[in-house]
Protein backbone atom coordinates (compact mmCIF):
# COMPACT_ATOMS: atom_id res chain seq x y z
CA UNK A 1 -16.96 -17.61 -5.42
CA UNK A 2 -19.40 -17.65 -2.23
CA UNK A 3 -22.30 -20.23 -2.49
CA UNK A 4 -24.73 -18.51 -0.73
CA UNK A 5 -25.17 -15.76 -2.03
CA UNK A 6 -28.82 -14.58 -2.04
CA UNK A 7 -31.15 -12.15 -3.74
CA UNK A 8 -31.91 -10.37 -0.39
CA UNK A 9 -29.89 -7.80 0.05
CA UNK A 10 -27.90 -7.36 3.61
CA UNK A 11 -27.07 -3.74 2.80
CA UNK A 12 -28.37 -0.74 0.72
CA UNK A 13 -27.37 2.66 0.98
CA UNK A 14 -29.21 5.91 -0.64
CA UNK A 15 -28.54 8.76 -2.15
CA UNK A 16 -25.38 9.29 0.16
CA UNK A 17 -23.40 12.44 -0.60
CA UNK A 18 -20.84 13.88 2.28
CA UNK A 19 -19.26 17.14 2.24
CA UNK A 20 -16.32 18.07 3.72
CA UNK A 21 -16.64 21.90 3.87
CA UNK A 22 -16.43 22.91 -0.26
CA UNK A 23 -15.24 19.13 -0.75
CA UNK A 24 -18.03 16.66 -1.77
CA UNK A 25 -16.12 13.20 -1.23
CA UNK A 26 -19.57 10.99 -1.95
CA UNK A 27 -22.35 12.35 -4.40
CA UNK A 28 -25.49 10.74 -4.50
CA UNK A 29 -24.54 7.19 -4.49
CA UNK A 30 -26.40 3.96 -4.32
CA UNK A 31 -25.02 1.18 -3.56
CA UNK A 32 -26.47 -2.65 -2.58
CA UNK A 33 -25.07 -5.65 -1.70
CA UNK A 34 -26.63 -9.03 -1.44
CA UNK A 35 -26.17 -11.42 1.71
CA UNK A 36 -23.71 -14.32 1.00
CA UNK A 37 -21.64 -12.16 -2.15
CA UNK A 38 -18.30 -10.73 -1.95
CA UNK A 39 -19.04 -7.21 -3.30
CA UNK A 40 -15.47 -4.95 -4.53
CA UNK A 41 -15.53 -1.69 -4.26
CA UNK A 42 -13.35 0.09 -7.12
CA UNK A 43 -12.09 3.53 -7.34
CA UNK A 44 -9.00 5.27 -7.62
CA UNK A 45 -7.55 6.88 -4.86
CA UNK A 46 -9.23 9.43 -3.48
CA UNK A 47 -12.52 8.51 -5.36
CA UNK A 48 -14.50 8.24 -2.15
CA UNK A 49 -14.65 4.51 -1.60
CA UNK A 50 -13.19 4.61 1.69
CA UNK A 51 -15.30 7.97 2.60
CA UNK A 52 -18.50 6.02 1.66
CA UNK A 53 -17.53 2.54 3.52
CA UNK A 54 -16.64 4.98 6.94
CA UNK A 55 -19.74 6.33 6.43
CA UNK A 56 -21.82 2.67 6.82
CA UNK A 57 -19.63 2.21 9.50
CA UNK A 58 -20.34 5.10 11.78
CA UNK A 59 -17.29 6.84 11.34
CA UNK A 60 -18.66 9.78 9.30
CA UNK A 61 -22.35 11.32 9.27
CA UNK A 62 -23.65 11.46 5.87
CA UNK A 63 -24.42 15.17 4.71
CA UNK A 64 -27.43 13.20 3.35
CA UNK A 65 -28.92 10.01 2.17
CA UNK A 66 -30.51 6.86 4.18
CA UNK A 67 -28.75 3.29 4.75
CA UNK A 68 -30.94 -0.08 4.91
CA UNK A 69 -29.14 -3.33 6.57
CA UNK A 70 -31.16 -6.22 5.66
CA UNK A 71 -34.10 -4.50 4.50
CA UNK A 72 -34.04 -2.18 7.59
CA UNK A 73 -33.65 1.68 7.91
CA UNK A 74 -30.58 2.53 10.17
CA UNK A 75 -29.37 5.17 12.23
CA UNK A 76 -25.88 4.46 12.41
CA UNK A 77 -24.50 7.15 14.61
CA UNK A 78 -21.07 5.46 15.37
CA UNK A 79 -19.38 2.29 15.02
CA UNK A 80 -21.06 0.76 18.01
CA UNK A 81 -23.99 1.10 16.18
CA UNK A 82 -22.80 -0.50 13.33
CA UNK A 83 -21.30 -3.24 15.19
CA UNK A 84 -25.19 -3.52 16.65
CA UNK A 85 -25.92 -4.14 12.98
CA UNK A 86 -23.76 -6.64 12.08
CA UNK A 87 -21.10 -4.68 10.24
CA UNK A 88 -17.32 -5.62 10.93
CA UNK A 89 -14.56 -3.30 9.45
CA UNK A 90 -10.82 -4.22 8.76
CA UNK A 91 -8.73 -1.28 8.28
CA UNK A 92 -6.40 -0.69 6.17
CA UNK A 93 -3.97 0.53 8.92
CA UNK A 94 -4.40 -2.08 12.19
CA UNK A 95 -6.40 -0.42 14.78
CA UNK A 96 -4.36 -2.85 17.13
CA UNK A 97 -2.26 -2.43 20.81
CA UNK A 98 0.93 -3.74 19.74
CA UNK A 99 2.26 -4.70 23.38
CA UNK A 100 -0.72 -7.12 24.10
CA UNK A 101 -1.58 -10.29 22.71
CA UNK A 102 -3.60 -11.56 19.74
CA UNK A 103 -6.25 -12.86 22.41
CA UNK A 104 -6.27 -9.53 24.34
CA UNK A 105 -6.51 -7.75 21.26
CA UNK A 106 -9.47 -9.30 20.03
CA UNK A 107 -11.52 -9.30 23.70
CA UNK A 108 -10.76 -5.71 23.96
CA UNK A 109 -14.08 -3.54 24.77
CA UNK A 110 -16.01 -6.64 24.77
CA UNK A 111 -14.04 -8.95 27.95
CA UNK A 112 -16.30 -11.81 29.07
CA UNK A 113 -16.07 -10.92 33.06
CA UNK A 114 -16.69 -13.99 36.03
CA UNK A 115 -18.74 -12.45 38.90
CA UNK A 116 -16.28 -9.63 40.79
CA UNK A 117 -15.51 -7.62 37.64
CA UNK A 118 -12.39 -10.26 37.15
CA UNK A 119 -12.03 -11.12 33.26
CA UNK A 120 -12.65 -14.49 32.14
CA UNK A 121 -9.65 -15.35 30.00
CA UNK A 122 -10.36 -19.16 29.74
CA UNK A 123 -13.51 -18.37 28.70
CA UNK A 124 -12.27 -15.24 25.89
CA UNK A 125 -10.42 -18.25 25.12
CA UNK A 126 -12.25 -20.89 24.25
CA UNK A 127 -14.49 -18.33 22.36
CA UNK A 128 -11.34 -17.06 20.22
CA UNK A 129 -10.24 -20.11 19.34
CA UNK A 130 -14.18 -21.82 18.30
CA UNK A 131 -14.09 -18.61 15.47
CA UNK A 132 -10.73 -19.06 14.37
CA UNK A 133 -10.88 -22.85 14.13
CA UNK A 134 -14.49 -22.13 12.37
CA UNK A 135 -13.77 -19.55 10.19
CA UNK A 136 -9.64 -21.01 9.47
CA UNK A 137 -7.82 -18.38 11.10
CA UNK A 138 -5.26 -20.29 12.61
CA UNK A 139 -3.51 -18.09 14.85
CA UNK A 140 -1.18 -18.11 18.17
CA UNK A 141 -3.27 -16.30 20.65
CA UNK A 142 -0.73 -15.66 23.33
CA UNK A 143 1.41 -13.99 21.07
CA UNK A 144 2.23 -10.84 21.33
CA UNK A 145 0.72 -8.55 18.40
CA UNK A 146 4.18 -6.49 18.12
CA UNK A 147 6.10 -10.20 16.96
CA UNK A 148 3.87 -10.97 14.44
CA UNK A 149 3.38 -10.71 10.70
CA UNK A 150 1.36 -7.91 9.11
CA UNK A 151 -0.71 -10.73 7.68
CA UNK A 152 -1.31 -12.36 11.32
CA UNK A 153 -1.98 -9.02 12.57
CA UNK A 154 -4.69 -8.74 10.00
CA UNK A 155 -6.12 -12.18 10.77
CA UNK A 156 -6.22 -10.98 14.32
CA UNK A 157 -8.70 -7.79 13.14
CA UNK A 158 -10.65 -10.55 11.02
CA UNK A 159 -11.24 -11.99 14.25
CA UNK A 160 -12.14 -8.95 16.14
CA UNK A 161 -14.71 -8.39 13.84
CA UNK A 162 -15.89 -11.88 13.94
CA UNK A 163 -15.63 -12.19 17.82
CA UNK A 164 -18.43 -8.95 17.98
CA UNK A 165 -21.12 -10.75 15.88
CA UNK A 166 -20.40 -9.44 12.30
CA UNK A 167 -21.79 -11.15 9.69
CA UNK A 168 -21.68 -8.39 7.29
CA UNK A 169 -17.44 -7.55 6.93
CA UNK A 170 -15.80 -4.50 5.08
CA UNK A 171 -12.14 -4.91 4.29
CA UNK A 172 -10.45 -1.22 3.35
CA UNK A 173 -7.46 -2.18 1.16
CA UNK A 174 -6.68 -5.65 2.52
CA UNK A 175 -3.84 -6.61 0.85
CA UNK A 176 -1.83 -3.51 0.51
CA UNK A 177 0.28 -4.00 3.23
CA UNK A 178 0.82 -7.93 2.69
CA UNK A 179 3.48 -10.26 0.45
CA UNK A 180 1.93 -12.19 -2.83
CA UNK A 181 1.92 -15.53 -0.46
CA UNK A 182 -0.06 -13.49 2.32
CA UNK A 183 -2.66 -11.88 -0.62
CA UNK A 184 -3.36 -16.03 -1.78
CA UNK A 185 -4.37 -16.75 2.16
CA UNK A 186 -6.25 -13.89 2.82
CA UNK A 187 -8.28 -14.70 -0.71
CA UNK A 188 -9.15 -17.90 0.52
CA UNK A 189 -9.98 -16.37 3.53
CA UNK A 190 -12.43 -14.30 2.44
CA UNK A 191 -13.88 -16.94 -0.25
CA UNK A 192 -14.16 -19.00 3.07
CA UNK A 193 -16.32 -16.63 5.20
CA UNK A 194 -18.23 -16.13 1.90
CA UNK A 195 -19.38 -19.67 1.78
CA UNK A 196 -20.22 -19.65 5.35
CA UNK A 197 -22.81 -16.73 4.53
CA UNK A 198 -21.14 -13.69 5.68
CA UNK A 199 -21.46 -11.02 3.47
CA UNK A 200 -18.07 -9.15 2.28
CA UNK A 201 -17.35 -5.69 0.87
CA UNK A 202 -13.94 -5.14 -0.63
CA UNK A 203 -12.49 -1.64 -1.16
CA UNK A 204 -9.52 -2.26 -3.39
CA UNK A 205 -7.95 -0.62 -6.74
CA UNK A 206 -6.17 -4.33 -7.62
CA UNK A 207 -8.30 -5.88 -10.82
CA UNK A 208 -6.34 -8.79 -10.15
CA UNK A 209 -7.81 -9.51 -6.82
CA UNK A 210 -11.11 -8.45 -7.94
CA UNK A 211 -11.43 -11.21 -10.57
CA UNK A 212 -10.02 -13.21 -8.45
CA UNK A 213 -12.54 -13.59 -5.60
CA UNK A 214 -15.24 -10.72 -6.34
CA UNK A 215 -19.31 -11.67 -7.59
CA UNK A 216 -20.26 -7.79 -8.30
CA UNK A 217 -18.32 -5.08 -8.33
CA UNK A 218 -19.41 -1.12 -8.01
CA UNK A 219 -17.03 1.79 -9.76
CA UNK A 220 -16.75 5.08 -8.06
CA UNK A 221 -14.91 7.87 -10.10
CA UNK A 222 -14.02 11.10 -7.96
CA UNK A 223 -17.33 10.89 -5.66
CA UNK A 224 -19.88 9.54 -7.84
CA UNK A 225 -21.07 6.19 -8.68
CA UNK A 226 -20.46 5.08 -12.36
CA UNK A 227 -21.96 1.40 -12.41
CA UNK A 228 -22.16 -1.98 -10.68
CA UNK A 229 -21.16 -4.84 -12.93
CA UNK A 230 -20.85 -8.51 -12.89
CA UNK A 231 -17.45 -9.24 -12.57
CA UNK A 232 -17.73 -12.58 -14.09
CA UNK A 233 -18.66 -10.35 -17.96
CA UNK A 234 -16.17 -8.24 -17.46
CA UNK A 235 -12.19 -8.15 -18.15
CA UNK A 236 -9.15 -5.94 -16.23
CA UNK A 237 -9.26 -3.65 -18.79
CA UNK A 238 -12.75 -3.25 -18.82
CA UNK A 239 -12.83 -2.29 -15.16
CA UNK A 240 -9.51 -0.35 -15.46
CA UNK A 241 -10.71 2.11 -18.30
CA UNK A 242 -14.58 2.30 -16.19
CA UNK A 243 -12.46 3.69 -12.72
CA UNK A 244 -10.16 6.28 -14.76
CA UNK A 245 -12.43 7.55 -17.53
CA UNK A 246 -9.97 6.75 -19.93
CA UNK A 247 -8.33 4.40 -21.73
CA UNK A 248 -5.24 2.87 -18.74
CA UNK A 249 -1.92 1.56 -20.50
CA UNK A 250 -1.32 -1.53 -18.13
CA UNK A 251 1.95 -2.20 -20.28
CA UNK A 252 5.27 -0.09 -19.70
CA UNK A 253 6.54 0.82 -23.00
CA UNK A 254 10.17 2.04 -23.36
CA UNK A 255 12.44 2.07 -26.04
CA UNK A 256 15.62 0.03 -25.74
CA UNK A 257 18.42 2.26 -25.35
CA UNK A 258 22.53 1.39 -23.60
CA UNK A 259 23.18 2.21 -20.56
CA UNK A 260 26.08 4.46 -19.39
CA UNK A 261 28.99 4.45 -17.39
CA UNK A 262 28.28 2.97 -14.04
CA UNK A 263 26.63 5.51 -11.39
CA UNK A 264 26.14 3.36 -7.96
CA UNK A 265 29.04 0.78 -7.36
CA UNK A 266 28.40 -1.78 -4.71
CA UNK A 267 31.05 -3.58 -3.60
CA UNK A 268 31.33 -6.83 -0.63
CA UNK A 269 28.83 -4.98 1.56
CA UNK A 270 27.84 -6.01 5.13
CA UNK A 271 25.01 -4.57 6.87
CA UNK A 272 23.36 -5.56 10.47
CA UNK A 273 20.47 -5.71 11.60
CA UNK A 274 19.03 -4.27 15.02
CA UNK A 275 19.55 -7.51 16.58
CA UNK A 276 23.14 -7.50 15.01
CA UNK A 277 22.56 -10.45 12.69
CA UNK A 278 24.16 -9.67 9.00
CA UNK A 279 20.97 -8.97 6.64
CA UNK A 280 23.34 -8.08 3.61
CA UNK A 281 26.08 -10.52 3.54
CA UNK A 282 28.40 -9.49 1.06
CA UNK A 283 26.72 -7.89 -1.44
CA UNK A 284 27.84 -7.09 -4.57
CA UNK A 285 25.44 -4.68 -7.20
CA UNK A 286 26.11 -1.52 -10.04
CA UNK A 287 23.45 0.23 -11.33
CA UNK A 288 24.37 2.28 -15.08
CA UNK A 289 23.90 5.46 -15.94
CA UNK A 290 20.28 5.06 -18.38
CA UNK A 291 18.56 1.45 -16.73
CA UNK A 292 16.15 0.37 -14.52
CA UNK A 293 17.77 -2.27 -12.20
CA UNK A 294 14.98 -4.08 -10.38
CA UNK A 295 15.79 -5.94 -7.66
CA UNK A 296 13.34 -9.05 -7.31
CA UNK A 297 12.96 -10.73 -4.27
CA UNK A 298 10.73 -11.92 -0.92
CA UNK A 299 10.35 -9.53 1.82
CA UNK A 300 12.95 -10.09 4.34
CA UNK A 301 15.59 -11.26 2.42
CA UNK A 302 18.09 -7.54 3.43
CA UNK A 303 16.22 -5.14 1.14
CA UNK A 304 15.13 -2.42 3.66
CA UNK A 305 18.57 -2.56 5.48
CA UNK A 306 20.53 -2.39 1.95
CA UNK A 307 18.18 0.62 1.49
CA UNK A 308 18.94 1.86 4.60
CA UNK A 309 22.78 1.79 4.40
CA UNK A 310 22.56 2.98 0.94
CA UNK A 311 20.85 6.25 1.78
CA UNK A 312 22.86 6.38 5.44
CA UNK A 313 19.99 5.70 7.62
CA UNK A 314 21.47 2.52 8.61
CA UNK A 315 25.69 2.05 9.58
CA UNK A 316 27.52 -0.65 7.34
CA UNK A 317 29.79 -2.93 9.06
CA UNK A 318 31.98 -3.78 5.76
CA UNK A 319 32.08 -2.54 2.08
CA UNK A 320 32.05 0.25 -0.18
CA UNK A 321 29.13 2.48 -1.77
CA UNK A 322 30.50 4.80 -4.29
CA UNK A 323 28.15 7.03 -6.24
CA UNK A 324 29.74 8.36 -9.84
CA UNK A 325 32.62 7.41 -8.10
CA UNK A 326 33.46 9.02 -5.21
CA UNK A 327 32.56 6.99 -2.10
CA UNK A 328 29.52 7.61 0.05
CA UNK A 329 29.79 4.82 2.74
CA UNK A 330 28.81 5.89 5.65
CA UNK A 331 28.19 9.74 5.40
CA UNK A 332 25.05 11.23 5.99
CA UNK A 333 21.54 10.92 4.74
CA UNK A 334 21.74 14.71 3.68
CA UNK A 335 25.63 14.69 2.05
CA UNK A 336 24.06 11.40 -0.05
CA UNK A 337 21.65 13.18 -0.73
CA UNK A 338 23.80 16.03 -2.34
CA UNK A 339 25.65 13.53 -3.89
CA UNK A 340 23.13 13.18 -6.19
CA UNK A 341 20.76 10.31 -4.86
CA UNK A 342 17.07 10.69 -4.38
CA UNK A 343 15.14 8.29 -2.97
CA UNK A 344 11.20 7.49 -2.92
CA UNK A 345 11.16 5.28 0.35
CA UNK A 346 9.92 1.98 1.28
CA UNK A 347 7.51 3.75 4.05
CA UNK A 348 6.06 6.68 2.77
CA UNK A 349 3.86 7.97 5.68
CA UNK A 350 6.90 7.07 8.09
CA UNK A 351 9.96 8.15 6.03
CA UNK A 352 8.74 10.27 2.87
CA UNK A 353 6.41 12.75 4.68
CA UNK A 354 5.69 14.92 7.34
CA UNK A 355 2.13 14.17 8.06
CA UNK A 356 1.42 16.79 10.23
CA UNK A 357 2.95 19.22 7.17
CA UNK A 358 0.92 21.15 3.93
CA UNK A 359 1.76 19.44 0.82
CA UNK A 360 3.79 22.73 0.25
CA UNK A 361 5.79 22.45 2.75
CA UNK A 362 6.86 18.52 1.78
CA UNK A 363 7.68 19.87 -1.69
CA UNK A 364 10.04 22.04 -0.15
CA UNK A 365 11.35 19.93 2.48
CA UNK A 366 14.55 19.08 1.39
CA UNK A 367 15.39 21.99 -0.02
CA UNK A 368 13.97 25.27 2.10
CA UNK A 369 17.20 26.47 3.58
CA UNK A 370 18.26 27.29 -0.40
CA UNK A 371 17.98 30.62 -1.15
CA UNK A 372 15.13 30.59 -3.27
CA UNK A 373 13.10 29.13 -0.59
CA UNK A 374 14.28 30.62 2.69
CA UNK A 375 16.57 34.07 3.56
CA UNK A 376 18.45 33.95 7.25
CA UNK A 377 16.02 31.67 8.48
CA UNK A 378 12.60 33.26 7.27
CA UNK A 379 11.03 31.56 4.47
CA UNK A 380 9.65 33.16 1.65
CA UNK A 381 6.54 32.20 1.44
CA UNK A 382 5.54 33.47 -1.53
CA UNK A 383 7.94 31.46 -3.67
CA UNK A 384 7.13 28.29 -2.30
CA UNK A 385 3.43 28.92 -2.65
CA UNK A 386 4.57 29.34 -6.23
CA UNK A 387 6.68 26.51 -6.51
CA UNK A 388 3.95 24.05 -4.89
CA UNK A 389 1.20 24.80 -7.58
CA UNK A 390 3.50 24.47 -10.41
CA UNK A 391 3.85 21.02 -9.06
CA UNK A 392 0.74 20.01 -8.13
CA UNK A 393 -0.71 21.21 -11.26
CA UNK A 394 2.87 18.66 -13.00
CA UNK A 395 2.36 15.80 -10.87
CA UNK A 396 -1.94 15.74 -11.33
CA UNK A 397 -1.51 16.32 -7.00
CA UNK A 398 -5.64 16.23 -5.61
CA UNK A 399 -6.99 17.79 -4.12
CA UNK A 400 -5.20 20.91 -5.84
CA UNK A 401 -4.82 22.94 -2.35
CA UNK A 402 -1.00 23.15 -1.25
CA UNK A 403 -2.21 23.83 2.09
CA UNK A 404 -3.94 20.40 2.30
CA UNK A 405 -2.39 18.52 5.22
CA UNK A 406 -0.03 15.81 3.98
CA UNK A 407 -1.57 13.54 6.17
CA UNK A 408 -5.25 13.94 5.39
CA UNK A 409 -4.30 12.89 1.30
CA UNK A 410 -5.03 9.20 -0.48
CA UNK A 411 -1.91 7.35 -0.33
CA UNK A 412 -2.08 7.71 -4.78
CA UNK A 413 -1.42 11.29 -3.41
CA UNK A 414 0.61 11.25 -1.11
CA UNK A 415 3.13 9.14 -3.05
CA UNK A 416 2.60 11.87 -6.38
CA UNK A 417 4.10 14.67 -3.72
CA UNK A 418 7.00 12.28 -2.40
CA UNK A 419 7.71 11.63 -6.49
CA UNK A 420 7.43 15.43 -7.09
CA UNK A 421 9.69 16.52 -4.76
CA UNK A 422 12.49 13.65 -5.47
CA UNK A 423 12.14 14.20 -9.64
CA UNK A 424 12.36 17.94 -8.83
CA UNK A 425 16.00 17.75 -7.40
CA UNK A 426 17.06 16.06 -10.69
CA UNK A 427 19.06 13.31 -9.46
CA UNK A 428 21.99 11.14 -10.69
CA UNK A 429 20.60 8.04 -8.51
CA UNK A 430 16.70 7.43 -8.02
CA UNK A 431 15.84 4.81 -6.03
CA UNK A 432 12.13 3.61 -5.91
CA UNK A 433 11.47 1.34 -2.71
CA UNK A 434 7.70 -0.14 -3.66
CA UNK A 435 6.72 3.08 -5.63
CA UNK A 436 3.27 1.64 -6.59
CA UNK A 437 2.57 -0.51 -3.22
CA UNK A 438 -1.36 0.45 -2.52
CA UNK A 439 -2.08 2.72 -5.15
CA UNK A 440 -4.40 2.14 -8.24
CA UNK A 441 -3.87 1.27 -11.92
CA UNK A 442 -4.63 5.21 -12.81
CA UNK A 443 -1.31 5.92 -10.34
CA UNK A 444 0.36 3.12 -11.00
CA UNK A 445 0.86 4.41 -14.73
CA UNK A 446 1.37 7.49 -13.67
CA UNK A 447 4.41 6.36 -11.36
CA UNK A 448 5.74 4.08 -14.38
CA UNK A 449 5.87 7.19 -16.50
CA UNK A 450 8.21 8.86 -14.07
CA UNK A 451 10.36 6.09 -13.49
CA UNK A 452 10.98 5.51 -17.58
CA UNK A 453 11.23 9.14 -18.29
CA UNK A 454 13.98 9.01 -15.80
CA UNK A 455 15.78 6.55 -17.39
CA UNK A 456 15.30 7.90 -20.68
CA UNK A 457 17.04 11.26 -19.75
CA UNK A 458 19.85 9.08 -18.58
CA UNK A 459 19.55 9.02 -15.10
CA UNK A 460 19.63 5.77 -12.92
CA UNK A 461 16.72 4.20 -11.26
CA UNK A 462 17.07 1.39 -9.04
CA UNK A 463 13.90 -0.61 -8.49
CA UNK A 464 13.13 -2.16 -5.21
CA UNK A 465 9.67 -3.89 -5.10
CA UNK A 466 7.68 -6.99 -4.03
CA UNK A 467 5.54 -6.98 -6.92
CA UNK A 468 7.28 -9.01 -9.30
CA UNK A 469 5.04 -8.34 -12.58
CA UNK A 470 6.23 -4.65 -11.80
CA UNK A 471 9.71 -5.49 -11.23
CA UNK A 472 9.01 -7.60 -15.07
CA UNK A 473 7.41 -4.66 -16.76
CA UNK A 474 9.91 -2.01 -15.83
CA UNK A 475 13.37 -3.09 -15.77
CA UNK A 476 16.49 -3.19 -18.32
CA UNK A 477 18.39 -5.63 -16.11
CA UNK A 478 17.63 -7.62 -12.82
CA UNK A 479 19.14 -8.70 -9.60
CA UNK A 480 17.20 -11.38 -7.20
CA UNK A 481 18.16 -10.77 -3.49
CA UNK A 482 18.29 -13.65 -1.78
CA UNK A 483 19.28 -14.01 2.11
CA UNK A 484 21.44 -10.64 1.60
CA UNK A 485 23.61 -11.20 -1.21
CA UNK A 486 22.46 -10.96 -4.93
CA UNK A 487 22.09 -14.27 -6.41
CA UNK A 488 21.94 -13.13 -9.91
CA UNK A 489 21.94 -10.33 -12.09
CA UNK A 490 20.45 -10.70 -15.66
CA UNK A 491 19.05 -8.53 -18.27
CA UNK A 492 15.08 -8.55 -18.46
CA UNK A 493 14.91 -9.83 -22.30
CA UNK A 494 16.53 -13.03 -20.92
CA UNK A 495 14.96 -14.17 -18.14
CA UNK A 496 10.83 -14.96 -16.81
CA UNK A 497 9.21 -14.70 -14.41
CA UNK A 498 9.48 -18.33 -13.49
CA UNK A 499 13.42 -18.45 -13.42
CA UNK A 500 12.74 -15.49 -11.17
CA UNK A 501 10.69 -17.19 -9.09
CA UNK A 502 12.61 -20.04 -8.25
CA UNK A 503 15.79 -18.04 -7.45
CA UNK A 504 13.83 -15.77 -5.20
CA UNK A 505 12.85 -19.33 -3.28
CA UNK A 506 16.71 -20.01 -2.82
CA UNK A 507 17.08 -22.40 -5.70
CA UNK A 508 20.19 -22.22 -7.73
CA UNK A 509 20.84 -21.64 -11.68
CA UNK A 510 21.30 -25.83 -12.34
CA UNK A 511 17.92 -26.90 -10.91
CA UNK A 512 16.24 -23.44 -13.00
């Protein structure tokens, strides 16, 4: 916990509500943080948390409502302004230029210039490296951003926001992007620049994390504040039930059940990747007719590209993929597809939606050239309308507008329309690449639900995810991945989470 925290308080905001046309995303909230604490921020997706924190920032112009920062009134009409206050802001998607490097990155707007206009780069340096070395960010400056880890990149907006003066720091999601060993650094991290006195605001949804590192924490619940609590007094479930309104089952419960005759039959497979090194090396997995088959294991290790050749985004060099036994190697993405294999992907702004698209025209997207949908061409709009409000009203899809762009929903949503459309087509096969990655507890049950009810009508659902207490809760049997081949399969009842652990890390069943 920080050590300096203090009773002064570094920011207060008023009575903030913002409307977006008929949409009120913040209603009168307060909120105050003290200098020195590490303040969470807790809401569900699409509660407003984000809405409120853009709004400190400059991003958005409150409808109404005043903000203090360190005991003065502030007109913060953009983020220069708020970087003229202090404030600091980590996004939760990198505002970074991928081709330049991590010191160019951080200089950029702000380049410390010798006389001539030329920049100083020795100088940019020096600076750069005094923070990092301060603050523990060890970095490679001269790297270039587009070669490094999601967790570097993030250390490289840490010291962006560090480099421009901030002493006050909001961090939008920080660790939904990042691997269990990445979430442990950036923890310290932030317990680090707590004890040095900056002052840190956390948006997050994970309890975990917020017990972890958090002094206070405030609850927002669809635009309004509900309370600010010590975290120290409270417990997960506490803070769980206070952001959903209701009771939240954080346990899966399914009944035990045999599976079926096999559905997806893996056999030997070899995939490449782009730089035409094998990332599955022989591979060998079946996944029954009635289970959950998670696979467990650290990101990198020839999930994506197994995913990839499984669904026919990616060529396989060797091997066979048969689904219900007829073999799908190497066809299409849309004849697997008809096969009967859905899949909710890995990336879901990249490869499970169109941003730019309604949320009724996602639902549809796979299937609008049937004829219910579409005649010679011209799609019947009418019908789709109706099919997209049966399903948002199914899938609890907010805000409940169909013609709500894609791209403009929380990610909680934006996953609930990938998961209504894939469900919808009933298939044989589901896979679920990191179904729950960024969204919070009220979603994450939500997404469980689907997945079980899946496998209780028979279907099978093949579970790809980093998280392993996720990959523990929800499957019948599972398979650790380890430098592209599966290492082990075992069923769930007989095996931990530390015996996972260690064969994820490459050790083998006689030192386990």
């Amino acid at each position: 916990m920080s050590g300096m925290e203090s009773t002064k308080l570094a920011v207060e905001m008023k009575n903030i509500t913002k409307k977006f046309g008929d949409f009120t995303a913040n209603s009168n909230i307060d909120l105050d943080v003290k200098q020195g604490e590490i303040h969470a921020l807790l809401g569900e997706n699409g509660a407003g948390k984000s809405t409120l924190m853009n709004i400190l920032y400059g991003l958005y112009t409150p409808t109404e409502g005043e903000i203090f920062i360190n005991g003065e009134k502030k007109d913060i009409k953009d983020p220069n302004d708020a970087i003229d206050c202090g404030l600091g802001m980590v996004h939760q998607h990198f505002m970074l230029v991928e081709p330049f490097t991590v010191v160019e990155n951080i200089i950029l707007g702000m380049e410390p210039t010798k006389s001539g206009g030329v920049i100083n780069i020795k100088a940019a340096r020096k600076n750069v490296l005094d923070i990092s070395e301060k603050y523990g960010l060890k970095i490679d400056l001269d790297e270039k951003v587009e070669n490094i880890s999601v967790g570097m990149q993030q250390r490289v907006e840490i010291l962006k926001a560090l480099y421009r003066g901030a002493d006050i720091l909001i961090f939008d999601e920080p660790t939904a992007v990042l691997t269990p060993q990445e979430i442990d650094e950036l923890i310290n991290i932030i317990r680090g620049l707590a004890e040095q006195g900056k002052t840190i605001i956390i948006i997050t949804h994970k309890l975990k994390e917020i017990k972890a590192m958090a002094n206070r924490c405030t609850i927002i619940r669809r635009g309004e504040k509900i309370e600010t609590v010590d975290v120290s007094k409270v417990s997960e479930s506490d803070l769980a039930d206070m952001m959903v309104g209701r009771q939240v089952e954080l346990k899966v419960t399914k009944k035990e059940q045999e599976p079926g005759d096999t559905t997806l039959d893996i056999k030997d497979l070899v995939v490449k990747d782009i730089r035409k090194i094998n990332k599955v090396n022989g591979l060998n997995l079946e996944v029954k007719a009635g289970e959950i088959l998670g696979i467990a294991g650290v990101d990198g290790n020839g999930q994506s590209e197994l995913l990839e050749a499984i669904t026919g985004l990616r060529h396989t060099e060797s091997g066979n993929i048969t689904m219900n036994g007829v073999d799908i190697t190497n066809k299409t993405p849309k004849e697997i597809q008809e096969s009967g294999l859905n899949n909710i992907p890995e990336d879901r702004q990249r490869r499970g939606l169109v941003l730019e698209f309604t949320i009724a025209e996602n639902l549809i997207l796979e299937n609008f050239n049937k004829d219910e949908f579409s005649k010679r061409g011209i799609l019947k709009k009418d019908n789709i309308d109706k099919f997209a409000e049966e399903l948002s009203e199914k899938f609890d899809i907010r805000p409940r507008n169909i013609n709500y762009l894609a791209g403009d929903l929380s990610g909680g949503n934006q996953q609930k329309v990938i998961i209504a459309r894939e469900i919808t087509n009933n298939p044989d096969l589901l896979i679920a690449a990191q179904p729950t990655r960024g969204l919070d507890v009220g979603a994450i049950e939500y997404v469980h639900k689907y997945l079980v009810e899946q496998r209780n009508k028979g279907k099978a659902v093949l579970l790809i995810s980093f998280e392993l207490d996720e990959i523990l809760k929800l499957s019948d049997r599972i398979s650790v991945i380890y430098e592209g081949k599966i290492v082990k399969t075992m069923k769930r009842k007989d095996t931990n989470e530390r015996e996972i652990g260690l064969l994820m890390a490459g050790g083998r069943d006689s030192e386990i």
